[in-house]
N, C-alpha and C. Protein backbone atom coordinates (compact mmCIF):
# COMPACT_ATOMS: atom_id res chain seq x y z
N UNK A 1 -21.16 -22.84 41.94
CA UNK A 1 -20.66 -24.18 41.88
C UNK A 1 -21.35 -25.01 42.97
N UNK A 2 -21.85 -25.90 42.66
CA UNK A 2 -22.39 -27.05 43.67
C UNK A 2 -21.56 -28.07 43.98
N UNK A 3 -21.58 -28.33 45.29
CA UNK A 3 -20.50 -29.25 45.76
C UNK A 3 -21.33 -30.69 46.31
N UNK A 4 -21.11 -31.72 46.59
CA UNK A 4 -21.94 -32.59 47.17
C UNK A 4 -20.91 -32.89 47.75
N UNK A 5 -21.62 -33.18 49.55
CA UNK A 5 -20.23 -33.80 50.07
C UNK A 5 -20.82 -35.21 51.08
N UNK A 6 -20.23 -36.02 50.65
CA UNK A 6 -20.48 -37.85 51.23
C UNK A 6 -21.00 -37.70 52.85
N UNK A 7 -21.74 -38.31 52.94
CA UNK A 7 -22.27 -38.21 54.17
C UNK A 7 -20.85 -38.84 55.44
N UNK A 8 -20.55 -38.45 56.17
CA UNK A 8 -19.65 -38.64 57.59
C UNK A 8 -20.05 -39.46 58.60
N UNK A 9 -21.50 -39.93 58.82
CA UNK A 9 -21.84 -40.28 59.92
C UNK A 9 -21.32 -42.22 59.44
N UNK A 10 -20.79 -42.45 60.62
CA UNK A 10 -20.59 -44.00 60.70
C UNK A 10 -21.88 -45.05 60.34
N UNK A 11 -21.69 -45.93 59.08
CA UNK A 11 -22.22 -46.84 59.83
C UNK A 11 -22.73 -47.98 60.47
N UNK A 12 -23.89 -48.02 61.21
CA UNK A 12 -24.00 -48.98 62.19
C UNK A 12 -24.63 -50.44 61.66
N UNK A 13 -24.52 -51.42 62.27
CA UNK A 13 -25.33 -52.60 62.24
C UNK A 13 -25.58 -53.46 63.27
N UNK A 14 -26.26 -54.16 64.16
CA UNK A 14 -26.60 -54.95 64.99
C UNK A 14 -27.01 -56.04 64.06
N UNK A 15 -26.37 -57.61 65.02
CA UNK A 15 -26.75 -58.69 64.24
C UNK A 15 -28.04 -59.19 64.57
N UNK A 16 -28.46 -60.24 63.91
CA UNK A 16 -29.82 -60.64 64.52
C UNK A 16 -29.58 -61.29 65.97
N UNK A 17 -31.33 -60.42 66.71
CA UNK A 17 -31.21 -60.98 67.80
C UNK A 17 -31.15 -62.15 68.01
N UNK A 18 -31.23 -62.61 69.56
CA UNK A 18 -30.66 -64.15 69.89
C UNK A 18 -32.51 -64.66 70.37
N UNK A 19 -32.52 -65.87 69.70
CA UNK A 19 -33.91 -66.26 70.13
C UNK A 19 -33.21 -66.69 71.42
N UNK A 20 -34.71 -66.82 71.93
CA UNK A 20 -34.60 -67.48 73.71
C UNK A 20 -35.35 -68.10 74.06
N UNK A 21 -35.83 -69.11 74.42
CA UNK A 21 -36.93 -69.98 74.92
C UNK A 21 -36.76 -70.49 76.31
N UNK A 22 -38.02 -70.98 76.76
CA UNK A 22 -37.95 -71.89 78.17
C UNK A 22 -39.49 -72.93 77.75
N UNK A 23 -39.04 -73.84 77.78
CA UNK A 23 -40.31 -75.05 77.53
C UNK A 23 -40.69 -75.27 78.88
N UNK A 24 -41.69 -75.01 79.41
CA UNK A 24 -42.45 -75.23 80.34
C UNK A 24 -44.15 -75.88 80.42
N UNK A 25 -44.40 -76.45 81.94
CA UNK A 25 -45.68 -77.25 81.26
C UNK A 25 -46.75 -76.57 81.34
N UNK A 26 -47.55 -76.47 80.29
CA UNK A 26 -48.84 -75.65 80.56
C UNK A 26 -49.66 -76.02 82.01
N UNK A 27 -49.24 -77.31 82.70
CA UNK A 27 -50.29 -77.21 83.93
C UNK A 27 -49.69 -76.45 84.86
N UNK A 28 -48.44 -76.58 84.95
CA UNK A 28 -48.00 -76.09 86.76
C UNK A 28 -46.70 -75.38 86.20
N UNK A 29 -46.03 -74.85 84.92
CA UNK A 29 -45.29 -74.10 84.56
C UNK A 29 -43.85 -74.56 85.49
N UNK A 30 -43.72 -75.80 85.09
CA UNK A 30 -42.52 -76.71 85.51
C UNK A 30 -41.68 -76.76 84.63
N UNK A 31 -40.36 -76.33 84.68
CA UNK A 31 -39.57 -76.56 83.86
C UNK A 31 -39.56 -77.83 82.79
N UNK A 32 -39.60 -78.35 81.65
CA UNK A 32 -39.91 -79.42 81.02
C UNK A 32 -38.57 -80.05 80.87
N UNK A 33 -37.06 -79.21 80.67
CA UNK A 33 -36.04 -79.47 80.68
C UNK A 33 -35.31 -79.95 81.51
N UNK A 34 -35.61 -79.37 83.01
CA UNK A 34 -34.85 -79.48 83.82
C UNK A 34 -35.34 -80.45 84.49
N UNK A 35 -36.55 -80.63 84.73
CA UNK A 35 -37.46 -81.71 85.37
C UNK A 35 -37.04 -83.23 84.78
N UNK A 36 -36.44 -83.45 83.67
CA UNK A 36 -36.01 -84.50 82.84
C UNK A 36 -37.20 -84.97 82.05
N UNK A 37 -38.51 -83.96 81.64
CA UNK A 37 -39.26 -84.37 80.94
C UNK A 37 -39.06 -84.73 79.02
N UNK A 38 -37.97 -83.59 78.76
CA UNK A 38 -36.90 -83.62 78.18
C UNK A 38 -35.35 -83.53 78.46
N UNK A 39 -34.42 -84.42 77.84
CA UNK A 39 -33.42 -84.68 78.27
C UNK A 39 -32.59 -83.36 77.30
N UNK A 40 -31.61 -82.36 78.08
CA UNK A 40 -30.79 -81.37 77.27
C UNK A 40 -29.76 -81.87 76.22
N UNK A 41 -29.00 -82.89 76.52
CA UNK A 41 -28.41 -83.53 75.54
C UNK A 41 -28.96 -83.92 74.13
N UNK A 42 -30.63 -84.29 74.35
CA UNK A 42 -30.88 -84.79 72.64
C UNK A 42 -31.77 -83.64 71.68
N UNK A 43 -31.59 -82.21 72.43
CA UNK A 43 -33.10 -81.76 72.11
C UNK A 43 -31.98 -81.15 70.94
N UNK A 44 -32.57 -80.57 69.28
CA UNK A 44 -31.84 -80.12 69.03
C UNK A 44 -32.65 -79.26 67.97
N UNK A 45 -32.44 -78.26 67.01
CA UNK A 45 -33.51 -77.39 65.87
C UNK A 45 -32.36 -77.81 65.07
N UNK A 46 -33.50 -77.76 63.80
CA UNK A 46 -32.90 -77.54 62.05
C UNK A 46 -33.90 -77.34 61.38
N UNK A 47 -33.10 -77.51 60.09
CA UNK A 47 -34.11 -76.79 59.18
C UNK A 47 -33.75 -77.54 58.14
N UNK A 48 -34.34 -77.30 57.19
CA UNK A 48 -34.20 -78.41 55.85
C UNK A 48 -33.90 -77.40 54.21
N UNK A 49 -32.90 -77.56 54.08
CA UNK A 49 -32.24 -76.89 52.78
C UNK A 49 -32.16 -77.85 51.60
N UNK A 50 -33.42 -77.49 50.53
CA UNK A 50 -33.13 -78.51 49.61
C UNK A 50 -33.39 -79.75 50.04
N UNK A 51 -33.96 -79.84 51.17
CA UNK A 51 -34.26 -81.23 51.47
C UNK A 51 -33.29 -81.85 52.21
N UNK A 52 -32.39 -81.30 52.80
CA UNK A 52 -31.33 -81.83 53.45
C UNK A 52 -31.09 -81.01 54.84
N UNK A 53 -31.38 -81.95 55.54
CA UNK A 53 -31.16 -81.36 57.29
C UNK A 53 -29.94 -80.67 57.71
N UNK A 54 -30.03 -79.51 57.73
CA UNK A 54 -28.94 -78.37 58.47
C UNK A 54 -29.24 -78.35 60.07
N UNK A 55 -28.52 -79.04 61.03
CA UNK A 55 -28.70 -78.19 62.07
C UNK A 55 -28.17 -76.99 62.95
N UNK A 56 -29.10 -76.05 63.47
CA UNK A 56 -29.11 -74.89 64.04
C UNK A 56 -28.30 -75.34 65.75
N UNK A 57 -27.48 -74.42 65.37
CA UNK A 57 -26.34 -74.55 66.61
C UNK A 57 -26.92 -73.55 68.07
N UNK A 58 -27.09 -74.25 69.21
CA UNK A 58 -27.92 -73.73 69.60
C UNK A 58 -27.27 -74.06 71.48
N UNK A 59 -27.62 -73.26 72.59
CA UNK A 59 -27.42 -73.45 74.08
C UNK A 59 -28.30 -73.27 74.87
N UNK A 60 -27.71 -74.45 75.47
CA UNK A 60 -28.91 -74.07 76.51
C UNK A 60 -28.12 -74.11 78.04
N UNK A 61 -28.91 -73.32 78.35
CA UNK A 61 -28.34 -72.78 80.04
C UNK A 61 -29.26 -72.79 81.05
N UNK A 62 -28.84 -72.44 82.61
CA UNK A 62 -29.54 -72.40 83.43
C UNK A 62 -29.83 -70.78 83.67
N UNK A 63 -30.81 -70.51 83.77
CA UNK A 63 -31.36 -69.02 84.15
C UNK A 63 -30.96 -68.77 85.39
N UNK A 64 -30.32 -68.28 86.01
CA UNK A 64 -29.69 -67.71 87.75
C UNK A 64 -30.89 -67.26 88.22
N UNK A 65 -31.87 -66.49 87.79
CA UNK A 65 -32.90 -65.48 88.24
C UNK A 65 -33.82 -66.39 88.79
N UNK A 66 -34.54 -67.36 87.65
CA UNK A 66 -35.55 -67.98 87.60
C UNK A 66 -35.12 -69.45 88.15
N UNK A 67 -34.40 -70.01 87.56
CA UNK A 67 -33.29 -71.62 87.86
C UNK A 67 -34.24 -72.52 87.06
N UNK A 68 -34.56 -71.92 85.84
CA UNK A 68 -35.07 -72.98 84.60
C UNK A 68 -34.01 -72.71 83.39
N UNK A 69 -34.22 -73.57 82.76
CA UNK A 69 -33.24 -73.72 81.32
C UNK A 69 -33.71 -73.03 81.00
N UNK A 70 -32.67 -72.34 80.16
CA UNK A 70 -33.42 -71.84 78.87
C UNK A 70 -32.33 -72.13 77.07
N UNK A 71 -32.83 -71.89 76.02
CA UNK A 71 -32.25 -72.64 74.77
C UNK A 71 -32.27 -70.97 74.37
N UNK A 72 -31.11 -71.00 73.86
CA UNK A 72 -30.73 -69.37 73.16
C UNK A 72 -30.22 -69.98 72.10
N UNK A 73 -30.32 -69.49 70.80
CA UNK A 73 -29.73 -69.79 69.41
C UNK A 73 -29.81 -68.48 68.70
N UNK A 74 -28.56 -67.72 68.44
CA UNK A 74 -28.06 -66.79 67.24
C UNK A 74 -28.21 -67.66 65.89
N UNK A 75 -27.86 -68.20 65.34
CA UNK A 75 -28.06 -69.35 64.92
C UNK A 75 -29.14 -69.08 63.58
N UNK A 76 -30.31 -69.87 64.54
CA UNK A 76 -31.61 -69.64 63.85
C UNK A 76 -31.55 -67.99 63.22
N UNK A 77 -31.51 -67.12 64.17
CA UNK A 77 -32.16 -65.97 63.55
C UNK A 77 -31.40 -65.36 62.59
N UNK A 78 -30.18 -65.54 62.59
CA UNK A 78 -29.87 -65.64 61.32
C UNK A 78 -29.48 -66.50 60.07
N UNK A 79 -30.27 -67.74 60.33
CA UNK A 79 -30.61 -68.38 58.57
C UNK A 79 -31.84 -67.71 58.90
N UNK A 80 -32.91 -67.30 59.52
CA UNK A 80 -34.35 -66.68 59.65
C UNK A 80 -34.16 -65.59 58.48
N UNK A 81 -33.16 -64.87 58.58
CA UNK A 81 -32.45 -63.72 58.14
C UNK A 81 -32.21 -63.99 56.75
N UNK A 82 -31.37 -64.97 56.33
CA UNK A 82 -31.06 -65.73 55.30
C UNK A 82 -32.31 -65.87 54.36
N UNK A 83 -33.30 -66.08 54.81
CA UNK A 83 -34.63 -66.68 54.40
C UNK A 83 -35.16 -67.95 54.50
N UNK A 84 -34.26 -68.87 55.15
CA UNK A 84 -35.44 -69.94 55.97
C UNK A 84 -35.87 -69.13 56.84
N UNK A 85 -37.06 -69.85 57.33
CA UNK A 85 -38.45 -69.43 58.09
C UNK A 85 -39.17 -70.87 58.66
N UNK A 86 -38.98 -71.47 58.54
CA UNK A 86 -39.27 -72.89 58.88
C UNK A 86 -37.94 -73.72 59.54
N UNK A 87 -38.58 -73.75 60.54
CA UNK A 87 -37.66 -75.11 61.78
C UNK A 87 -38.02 -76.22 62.38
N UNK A 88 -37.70 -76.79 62.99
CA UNK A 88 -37.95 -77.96 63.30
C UNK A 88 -37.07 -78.26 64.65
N UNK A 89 -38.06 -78.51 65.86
CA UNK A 89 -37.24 -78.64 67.44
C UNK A 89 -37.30 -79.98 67.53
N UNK A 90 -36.52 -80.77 67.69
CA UNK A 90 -36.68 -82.18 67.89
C UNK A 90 -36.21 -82.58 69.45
N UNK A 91 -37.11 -82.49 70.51
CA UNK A 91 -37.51 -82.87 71.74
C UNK A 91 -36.93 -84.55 72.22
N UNK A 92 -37.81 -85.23 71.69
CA UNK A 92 -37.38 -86.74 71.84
C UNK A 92 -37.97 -87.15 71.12
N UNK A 93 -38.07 -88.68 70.77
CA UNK A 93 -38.56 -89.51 69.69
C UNK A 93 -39.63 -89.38 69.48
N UNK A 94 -40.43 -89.06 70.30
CA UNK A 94 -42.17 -89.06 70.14
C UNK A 94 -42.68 -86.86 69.89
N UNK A 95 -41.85 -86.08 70.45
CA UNK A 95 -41.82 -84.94 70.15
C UNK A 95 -41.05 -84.19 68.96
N UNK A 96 -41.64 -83.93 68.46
CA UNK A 96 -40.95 -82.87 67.01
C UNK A 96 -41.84 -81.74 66.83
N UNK A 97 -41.54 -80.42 66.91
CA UNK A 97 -42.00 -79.37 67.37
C UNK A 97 -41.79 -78.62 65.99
N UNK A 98 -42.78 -77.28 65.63
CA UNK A 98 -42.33 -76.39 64.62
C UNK A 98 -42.16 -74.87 64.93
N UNK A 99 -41.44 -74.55 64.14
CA UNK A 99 -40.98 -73.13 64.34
C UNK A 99 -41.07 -72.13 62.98
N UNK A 100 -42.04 -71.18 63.26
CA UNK A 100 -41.89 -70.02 62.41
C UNK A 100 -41.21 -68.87 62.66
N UNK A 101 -40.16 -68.87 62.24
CA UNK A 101 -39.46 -67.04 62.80
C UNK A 101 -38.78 -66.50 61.79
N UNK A 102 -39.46 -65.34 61.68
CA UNK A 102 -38.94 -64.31 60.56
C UNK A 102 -38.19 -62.96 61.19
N UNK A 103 -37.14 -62.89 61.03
CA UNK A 103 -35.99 -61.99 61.11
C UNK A 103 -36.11 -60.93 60.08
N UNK A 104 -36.55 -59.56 60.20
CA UNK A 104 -36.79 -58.72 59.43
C UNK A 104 -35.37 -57.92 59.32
N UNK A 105 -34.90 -57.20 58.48
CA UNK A 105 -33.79 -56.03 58.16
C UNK A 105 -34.23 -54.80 58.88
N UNK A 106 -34.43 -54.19 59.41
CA UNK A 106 -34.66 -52.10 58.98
C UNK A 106 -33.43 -51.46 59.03
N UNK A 107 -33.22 -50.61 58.32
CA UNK A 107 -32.37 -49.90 58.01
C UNK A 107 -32.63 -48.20 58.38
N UNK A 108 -32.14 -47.58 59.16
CA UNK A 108 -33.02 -45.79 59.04
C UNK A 108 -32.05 -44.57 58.71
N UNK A 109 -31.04 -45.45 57.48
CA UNK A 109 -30.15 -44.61 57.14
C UNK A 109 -29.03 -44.65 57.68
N UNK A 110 -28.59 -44.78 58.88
CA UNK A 110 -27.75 -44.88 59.78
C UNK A 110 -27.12 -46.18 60.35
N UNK A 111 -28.17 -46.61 60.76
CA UNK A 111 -28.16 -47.95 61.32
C UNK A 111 -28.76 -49.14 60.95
N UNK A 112 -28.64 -50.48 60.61
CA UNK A 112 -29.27 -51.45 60.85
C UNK A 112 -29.73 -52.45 61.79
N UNK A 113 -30.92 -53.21 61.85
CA UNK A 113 -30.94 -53.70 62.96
C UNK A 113 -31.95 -54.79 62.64
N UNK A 114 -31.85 -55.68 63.37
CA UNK A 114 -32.52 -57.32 62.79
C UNK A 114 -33.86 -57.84 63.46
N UNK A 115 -34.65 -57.24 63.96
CA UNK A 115 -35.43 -57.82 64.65
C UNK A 115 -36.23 -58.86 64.96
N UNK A 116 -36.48 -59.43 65.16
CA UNK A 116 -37.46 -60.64 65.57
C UNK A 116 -38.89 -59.99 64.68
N UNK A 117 -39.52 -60.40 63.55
CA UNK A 117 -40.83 -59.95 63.44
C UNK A 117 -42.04 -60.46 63.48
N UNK A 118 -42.09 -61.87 63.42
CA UNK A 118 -43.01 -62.93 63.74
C UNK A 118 -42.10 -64.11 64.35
N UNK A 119 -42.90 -64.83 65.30
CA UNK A 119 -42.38 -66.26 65.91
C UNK A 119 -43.86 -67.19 66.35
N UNK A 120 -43.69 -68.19 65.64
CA UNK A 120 -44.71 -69.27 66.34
C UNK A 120 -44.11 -70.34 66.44
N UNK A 121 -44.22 -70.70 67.37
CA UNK A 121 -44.49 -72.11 67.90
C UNK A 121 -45.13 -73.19 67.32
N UNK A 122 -45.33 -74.29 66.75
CA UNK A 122 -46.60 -75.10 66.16
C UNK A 122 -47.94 -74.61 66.53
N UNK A 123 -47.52 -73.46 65.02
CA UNK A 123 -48.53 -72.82 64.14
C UNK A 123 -49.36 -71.91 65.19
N UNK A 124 -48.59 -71.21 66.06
CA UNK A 124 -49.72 -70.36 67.05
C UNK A 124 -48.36 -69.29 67.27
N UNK A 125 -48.68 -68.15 67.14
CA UNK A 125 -48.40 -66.52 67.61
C UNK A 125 -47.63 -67.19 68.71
N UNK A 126 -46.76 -66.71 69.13
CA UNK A 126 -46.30 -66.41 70.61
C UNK A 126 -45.64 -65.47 70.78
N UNK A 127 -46.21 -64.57 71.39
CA UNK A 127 -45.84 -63.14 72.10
C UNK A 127 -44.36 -63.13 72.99
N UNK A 128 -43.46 -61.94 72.59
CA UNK A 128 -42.67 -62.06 73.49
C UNK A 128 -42.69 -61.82 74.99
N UNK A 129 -42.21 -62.78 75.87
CA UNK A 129 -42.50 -62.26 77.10
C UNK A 129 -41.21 -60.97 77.71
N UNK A 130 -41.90 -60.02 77.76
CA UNK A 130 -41.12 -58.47 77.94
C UNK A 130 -40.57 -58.58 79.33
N UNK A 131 -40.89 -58.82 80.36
CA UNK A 131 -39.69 -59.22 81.54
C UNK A 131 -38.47 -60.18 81.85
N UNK A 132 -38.77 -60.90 80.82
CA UNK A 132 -37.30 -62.23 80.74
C UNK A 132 -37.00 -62.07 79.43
N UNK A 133 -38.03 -61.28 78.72
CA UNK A 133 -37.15 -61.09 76.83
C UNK A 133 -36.67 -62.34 76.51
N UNK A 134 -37.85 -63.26 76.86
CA UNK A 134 -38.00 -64.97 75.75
C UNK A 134 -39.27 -65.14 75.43
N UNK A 135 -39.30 -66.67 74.55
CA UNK A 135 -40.36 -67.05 74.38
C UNK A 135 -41.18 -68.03 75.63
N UNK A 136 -42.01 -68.26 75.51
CA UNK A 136 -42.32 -69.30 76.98
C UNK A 136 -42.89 -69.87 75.72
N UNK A 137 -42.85 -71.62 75.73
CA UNK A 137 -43.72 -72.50 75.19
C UNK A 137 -44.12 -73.43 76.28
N UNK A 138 -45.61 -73.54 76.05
CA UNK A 138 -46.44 -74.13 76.83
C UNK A 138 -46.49 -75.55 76.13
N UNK A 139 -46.26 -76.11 77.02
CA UNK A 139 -46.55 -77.70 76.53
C UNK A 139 -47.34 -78.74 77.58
């Protein structure tokens, strides 16, 4: 007699990670936020569904370590997840910024987990930076 018996192990899922940014200036790596080059109150991301502006709920804080802003949004990465892939950072009137980020699934039987799998900036790669685990955009 053969028996099959349901697998026991729990399981897992992690949500998508939290993007993280710090806008800084490509000359002297000055905070762009905090400096009041951009103002925190108007900066804000969305995305366009059908042609109709959703915006991405999003914070921004002061870093203790470093003492620059930084913009964290759960948010994004998961409509990224969803399948938008296209964003839109709106800075100030004269700045409007783009965003590519694709939120991948893996699954290894056990667990799931959401990763970050591509991110650009207007249309350029940006590597994660592995000691503060954000993005840096150079501006």
């Amino acid at each position: 007699m053969l028996t099959l018996h349901a697998c026991t192990f729990p399981k897992c899922s992690s949500g998508p990670e939290t993007l993280r940014l710090k806008i800084l200036s490509k000359i002297d790596s000055t905070d762009l936020m905090t400096s009041g080059y951009y103002k925190m109150d108007t900066i804000s991301i969305y995305y366009l569904d059908k042609n109709v502006r959703k915006d991405v709920t999003i914070q921004i804080e002061k870093d203790e370590i470093t003492n620059k802003t930084l913009l964290n949004s759960n948010d994004i990465t998961s409509k990224s997840l969803e399948g938008f892939k296209d964003f839109y950072v709106y800075l100030n009137y004269k700045d409007q910024d783009t965003i590519f980020l694709d939120v991948v699934s893996k699954e290894d039987g056990h667990c799931t987990s959401n990763p970050i799998n591509s991110f650009k900036y207007n249309n350029q790669v940006i590597q994660l930076d592995n000691k503060e685990y954000l993005y840096k955009i150079l501006k």
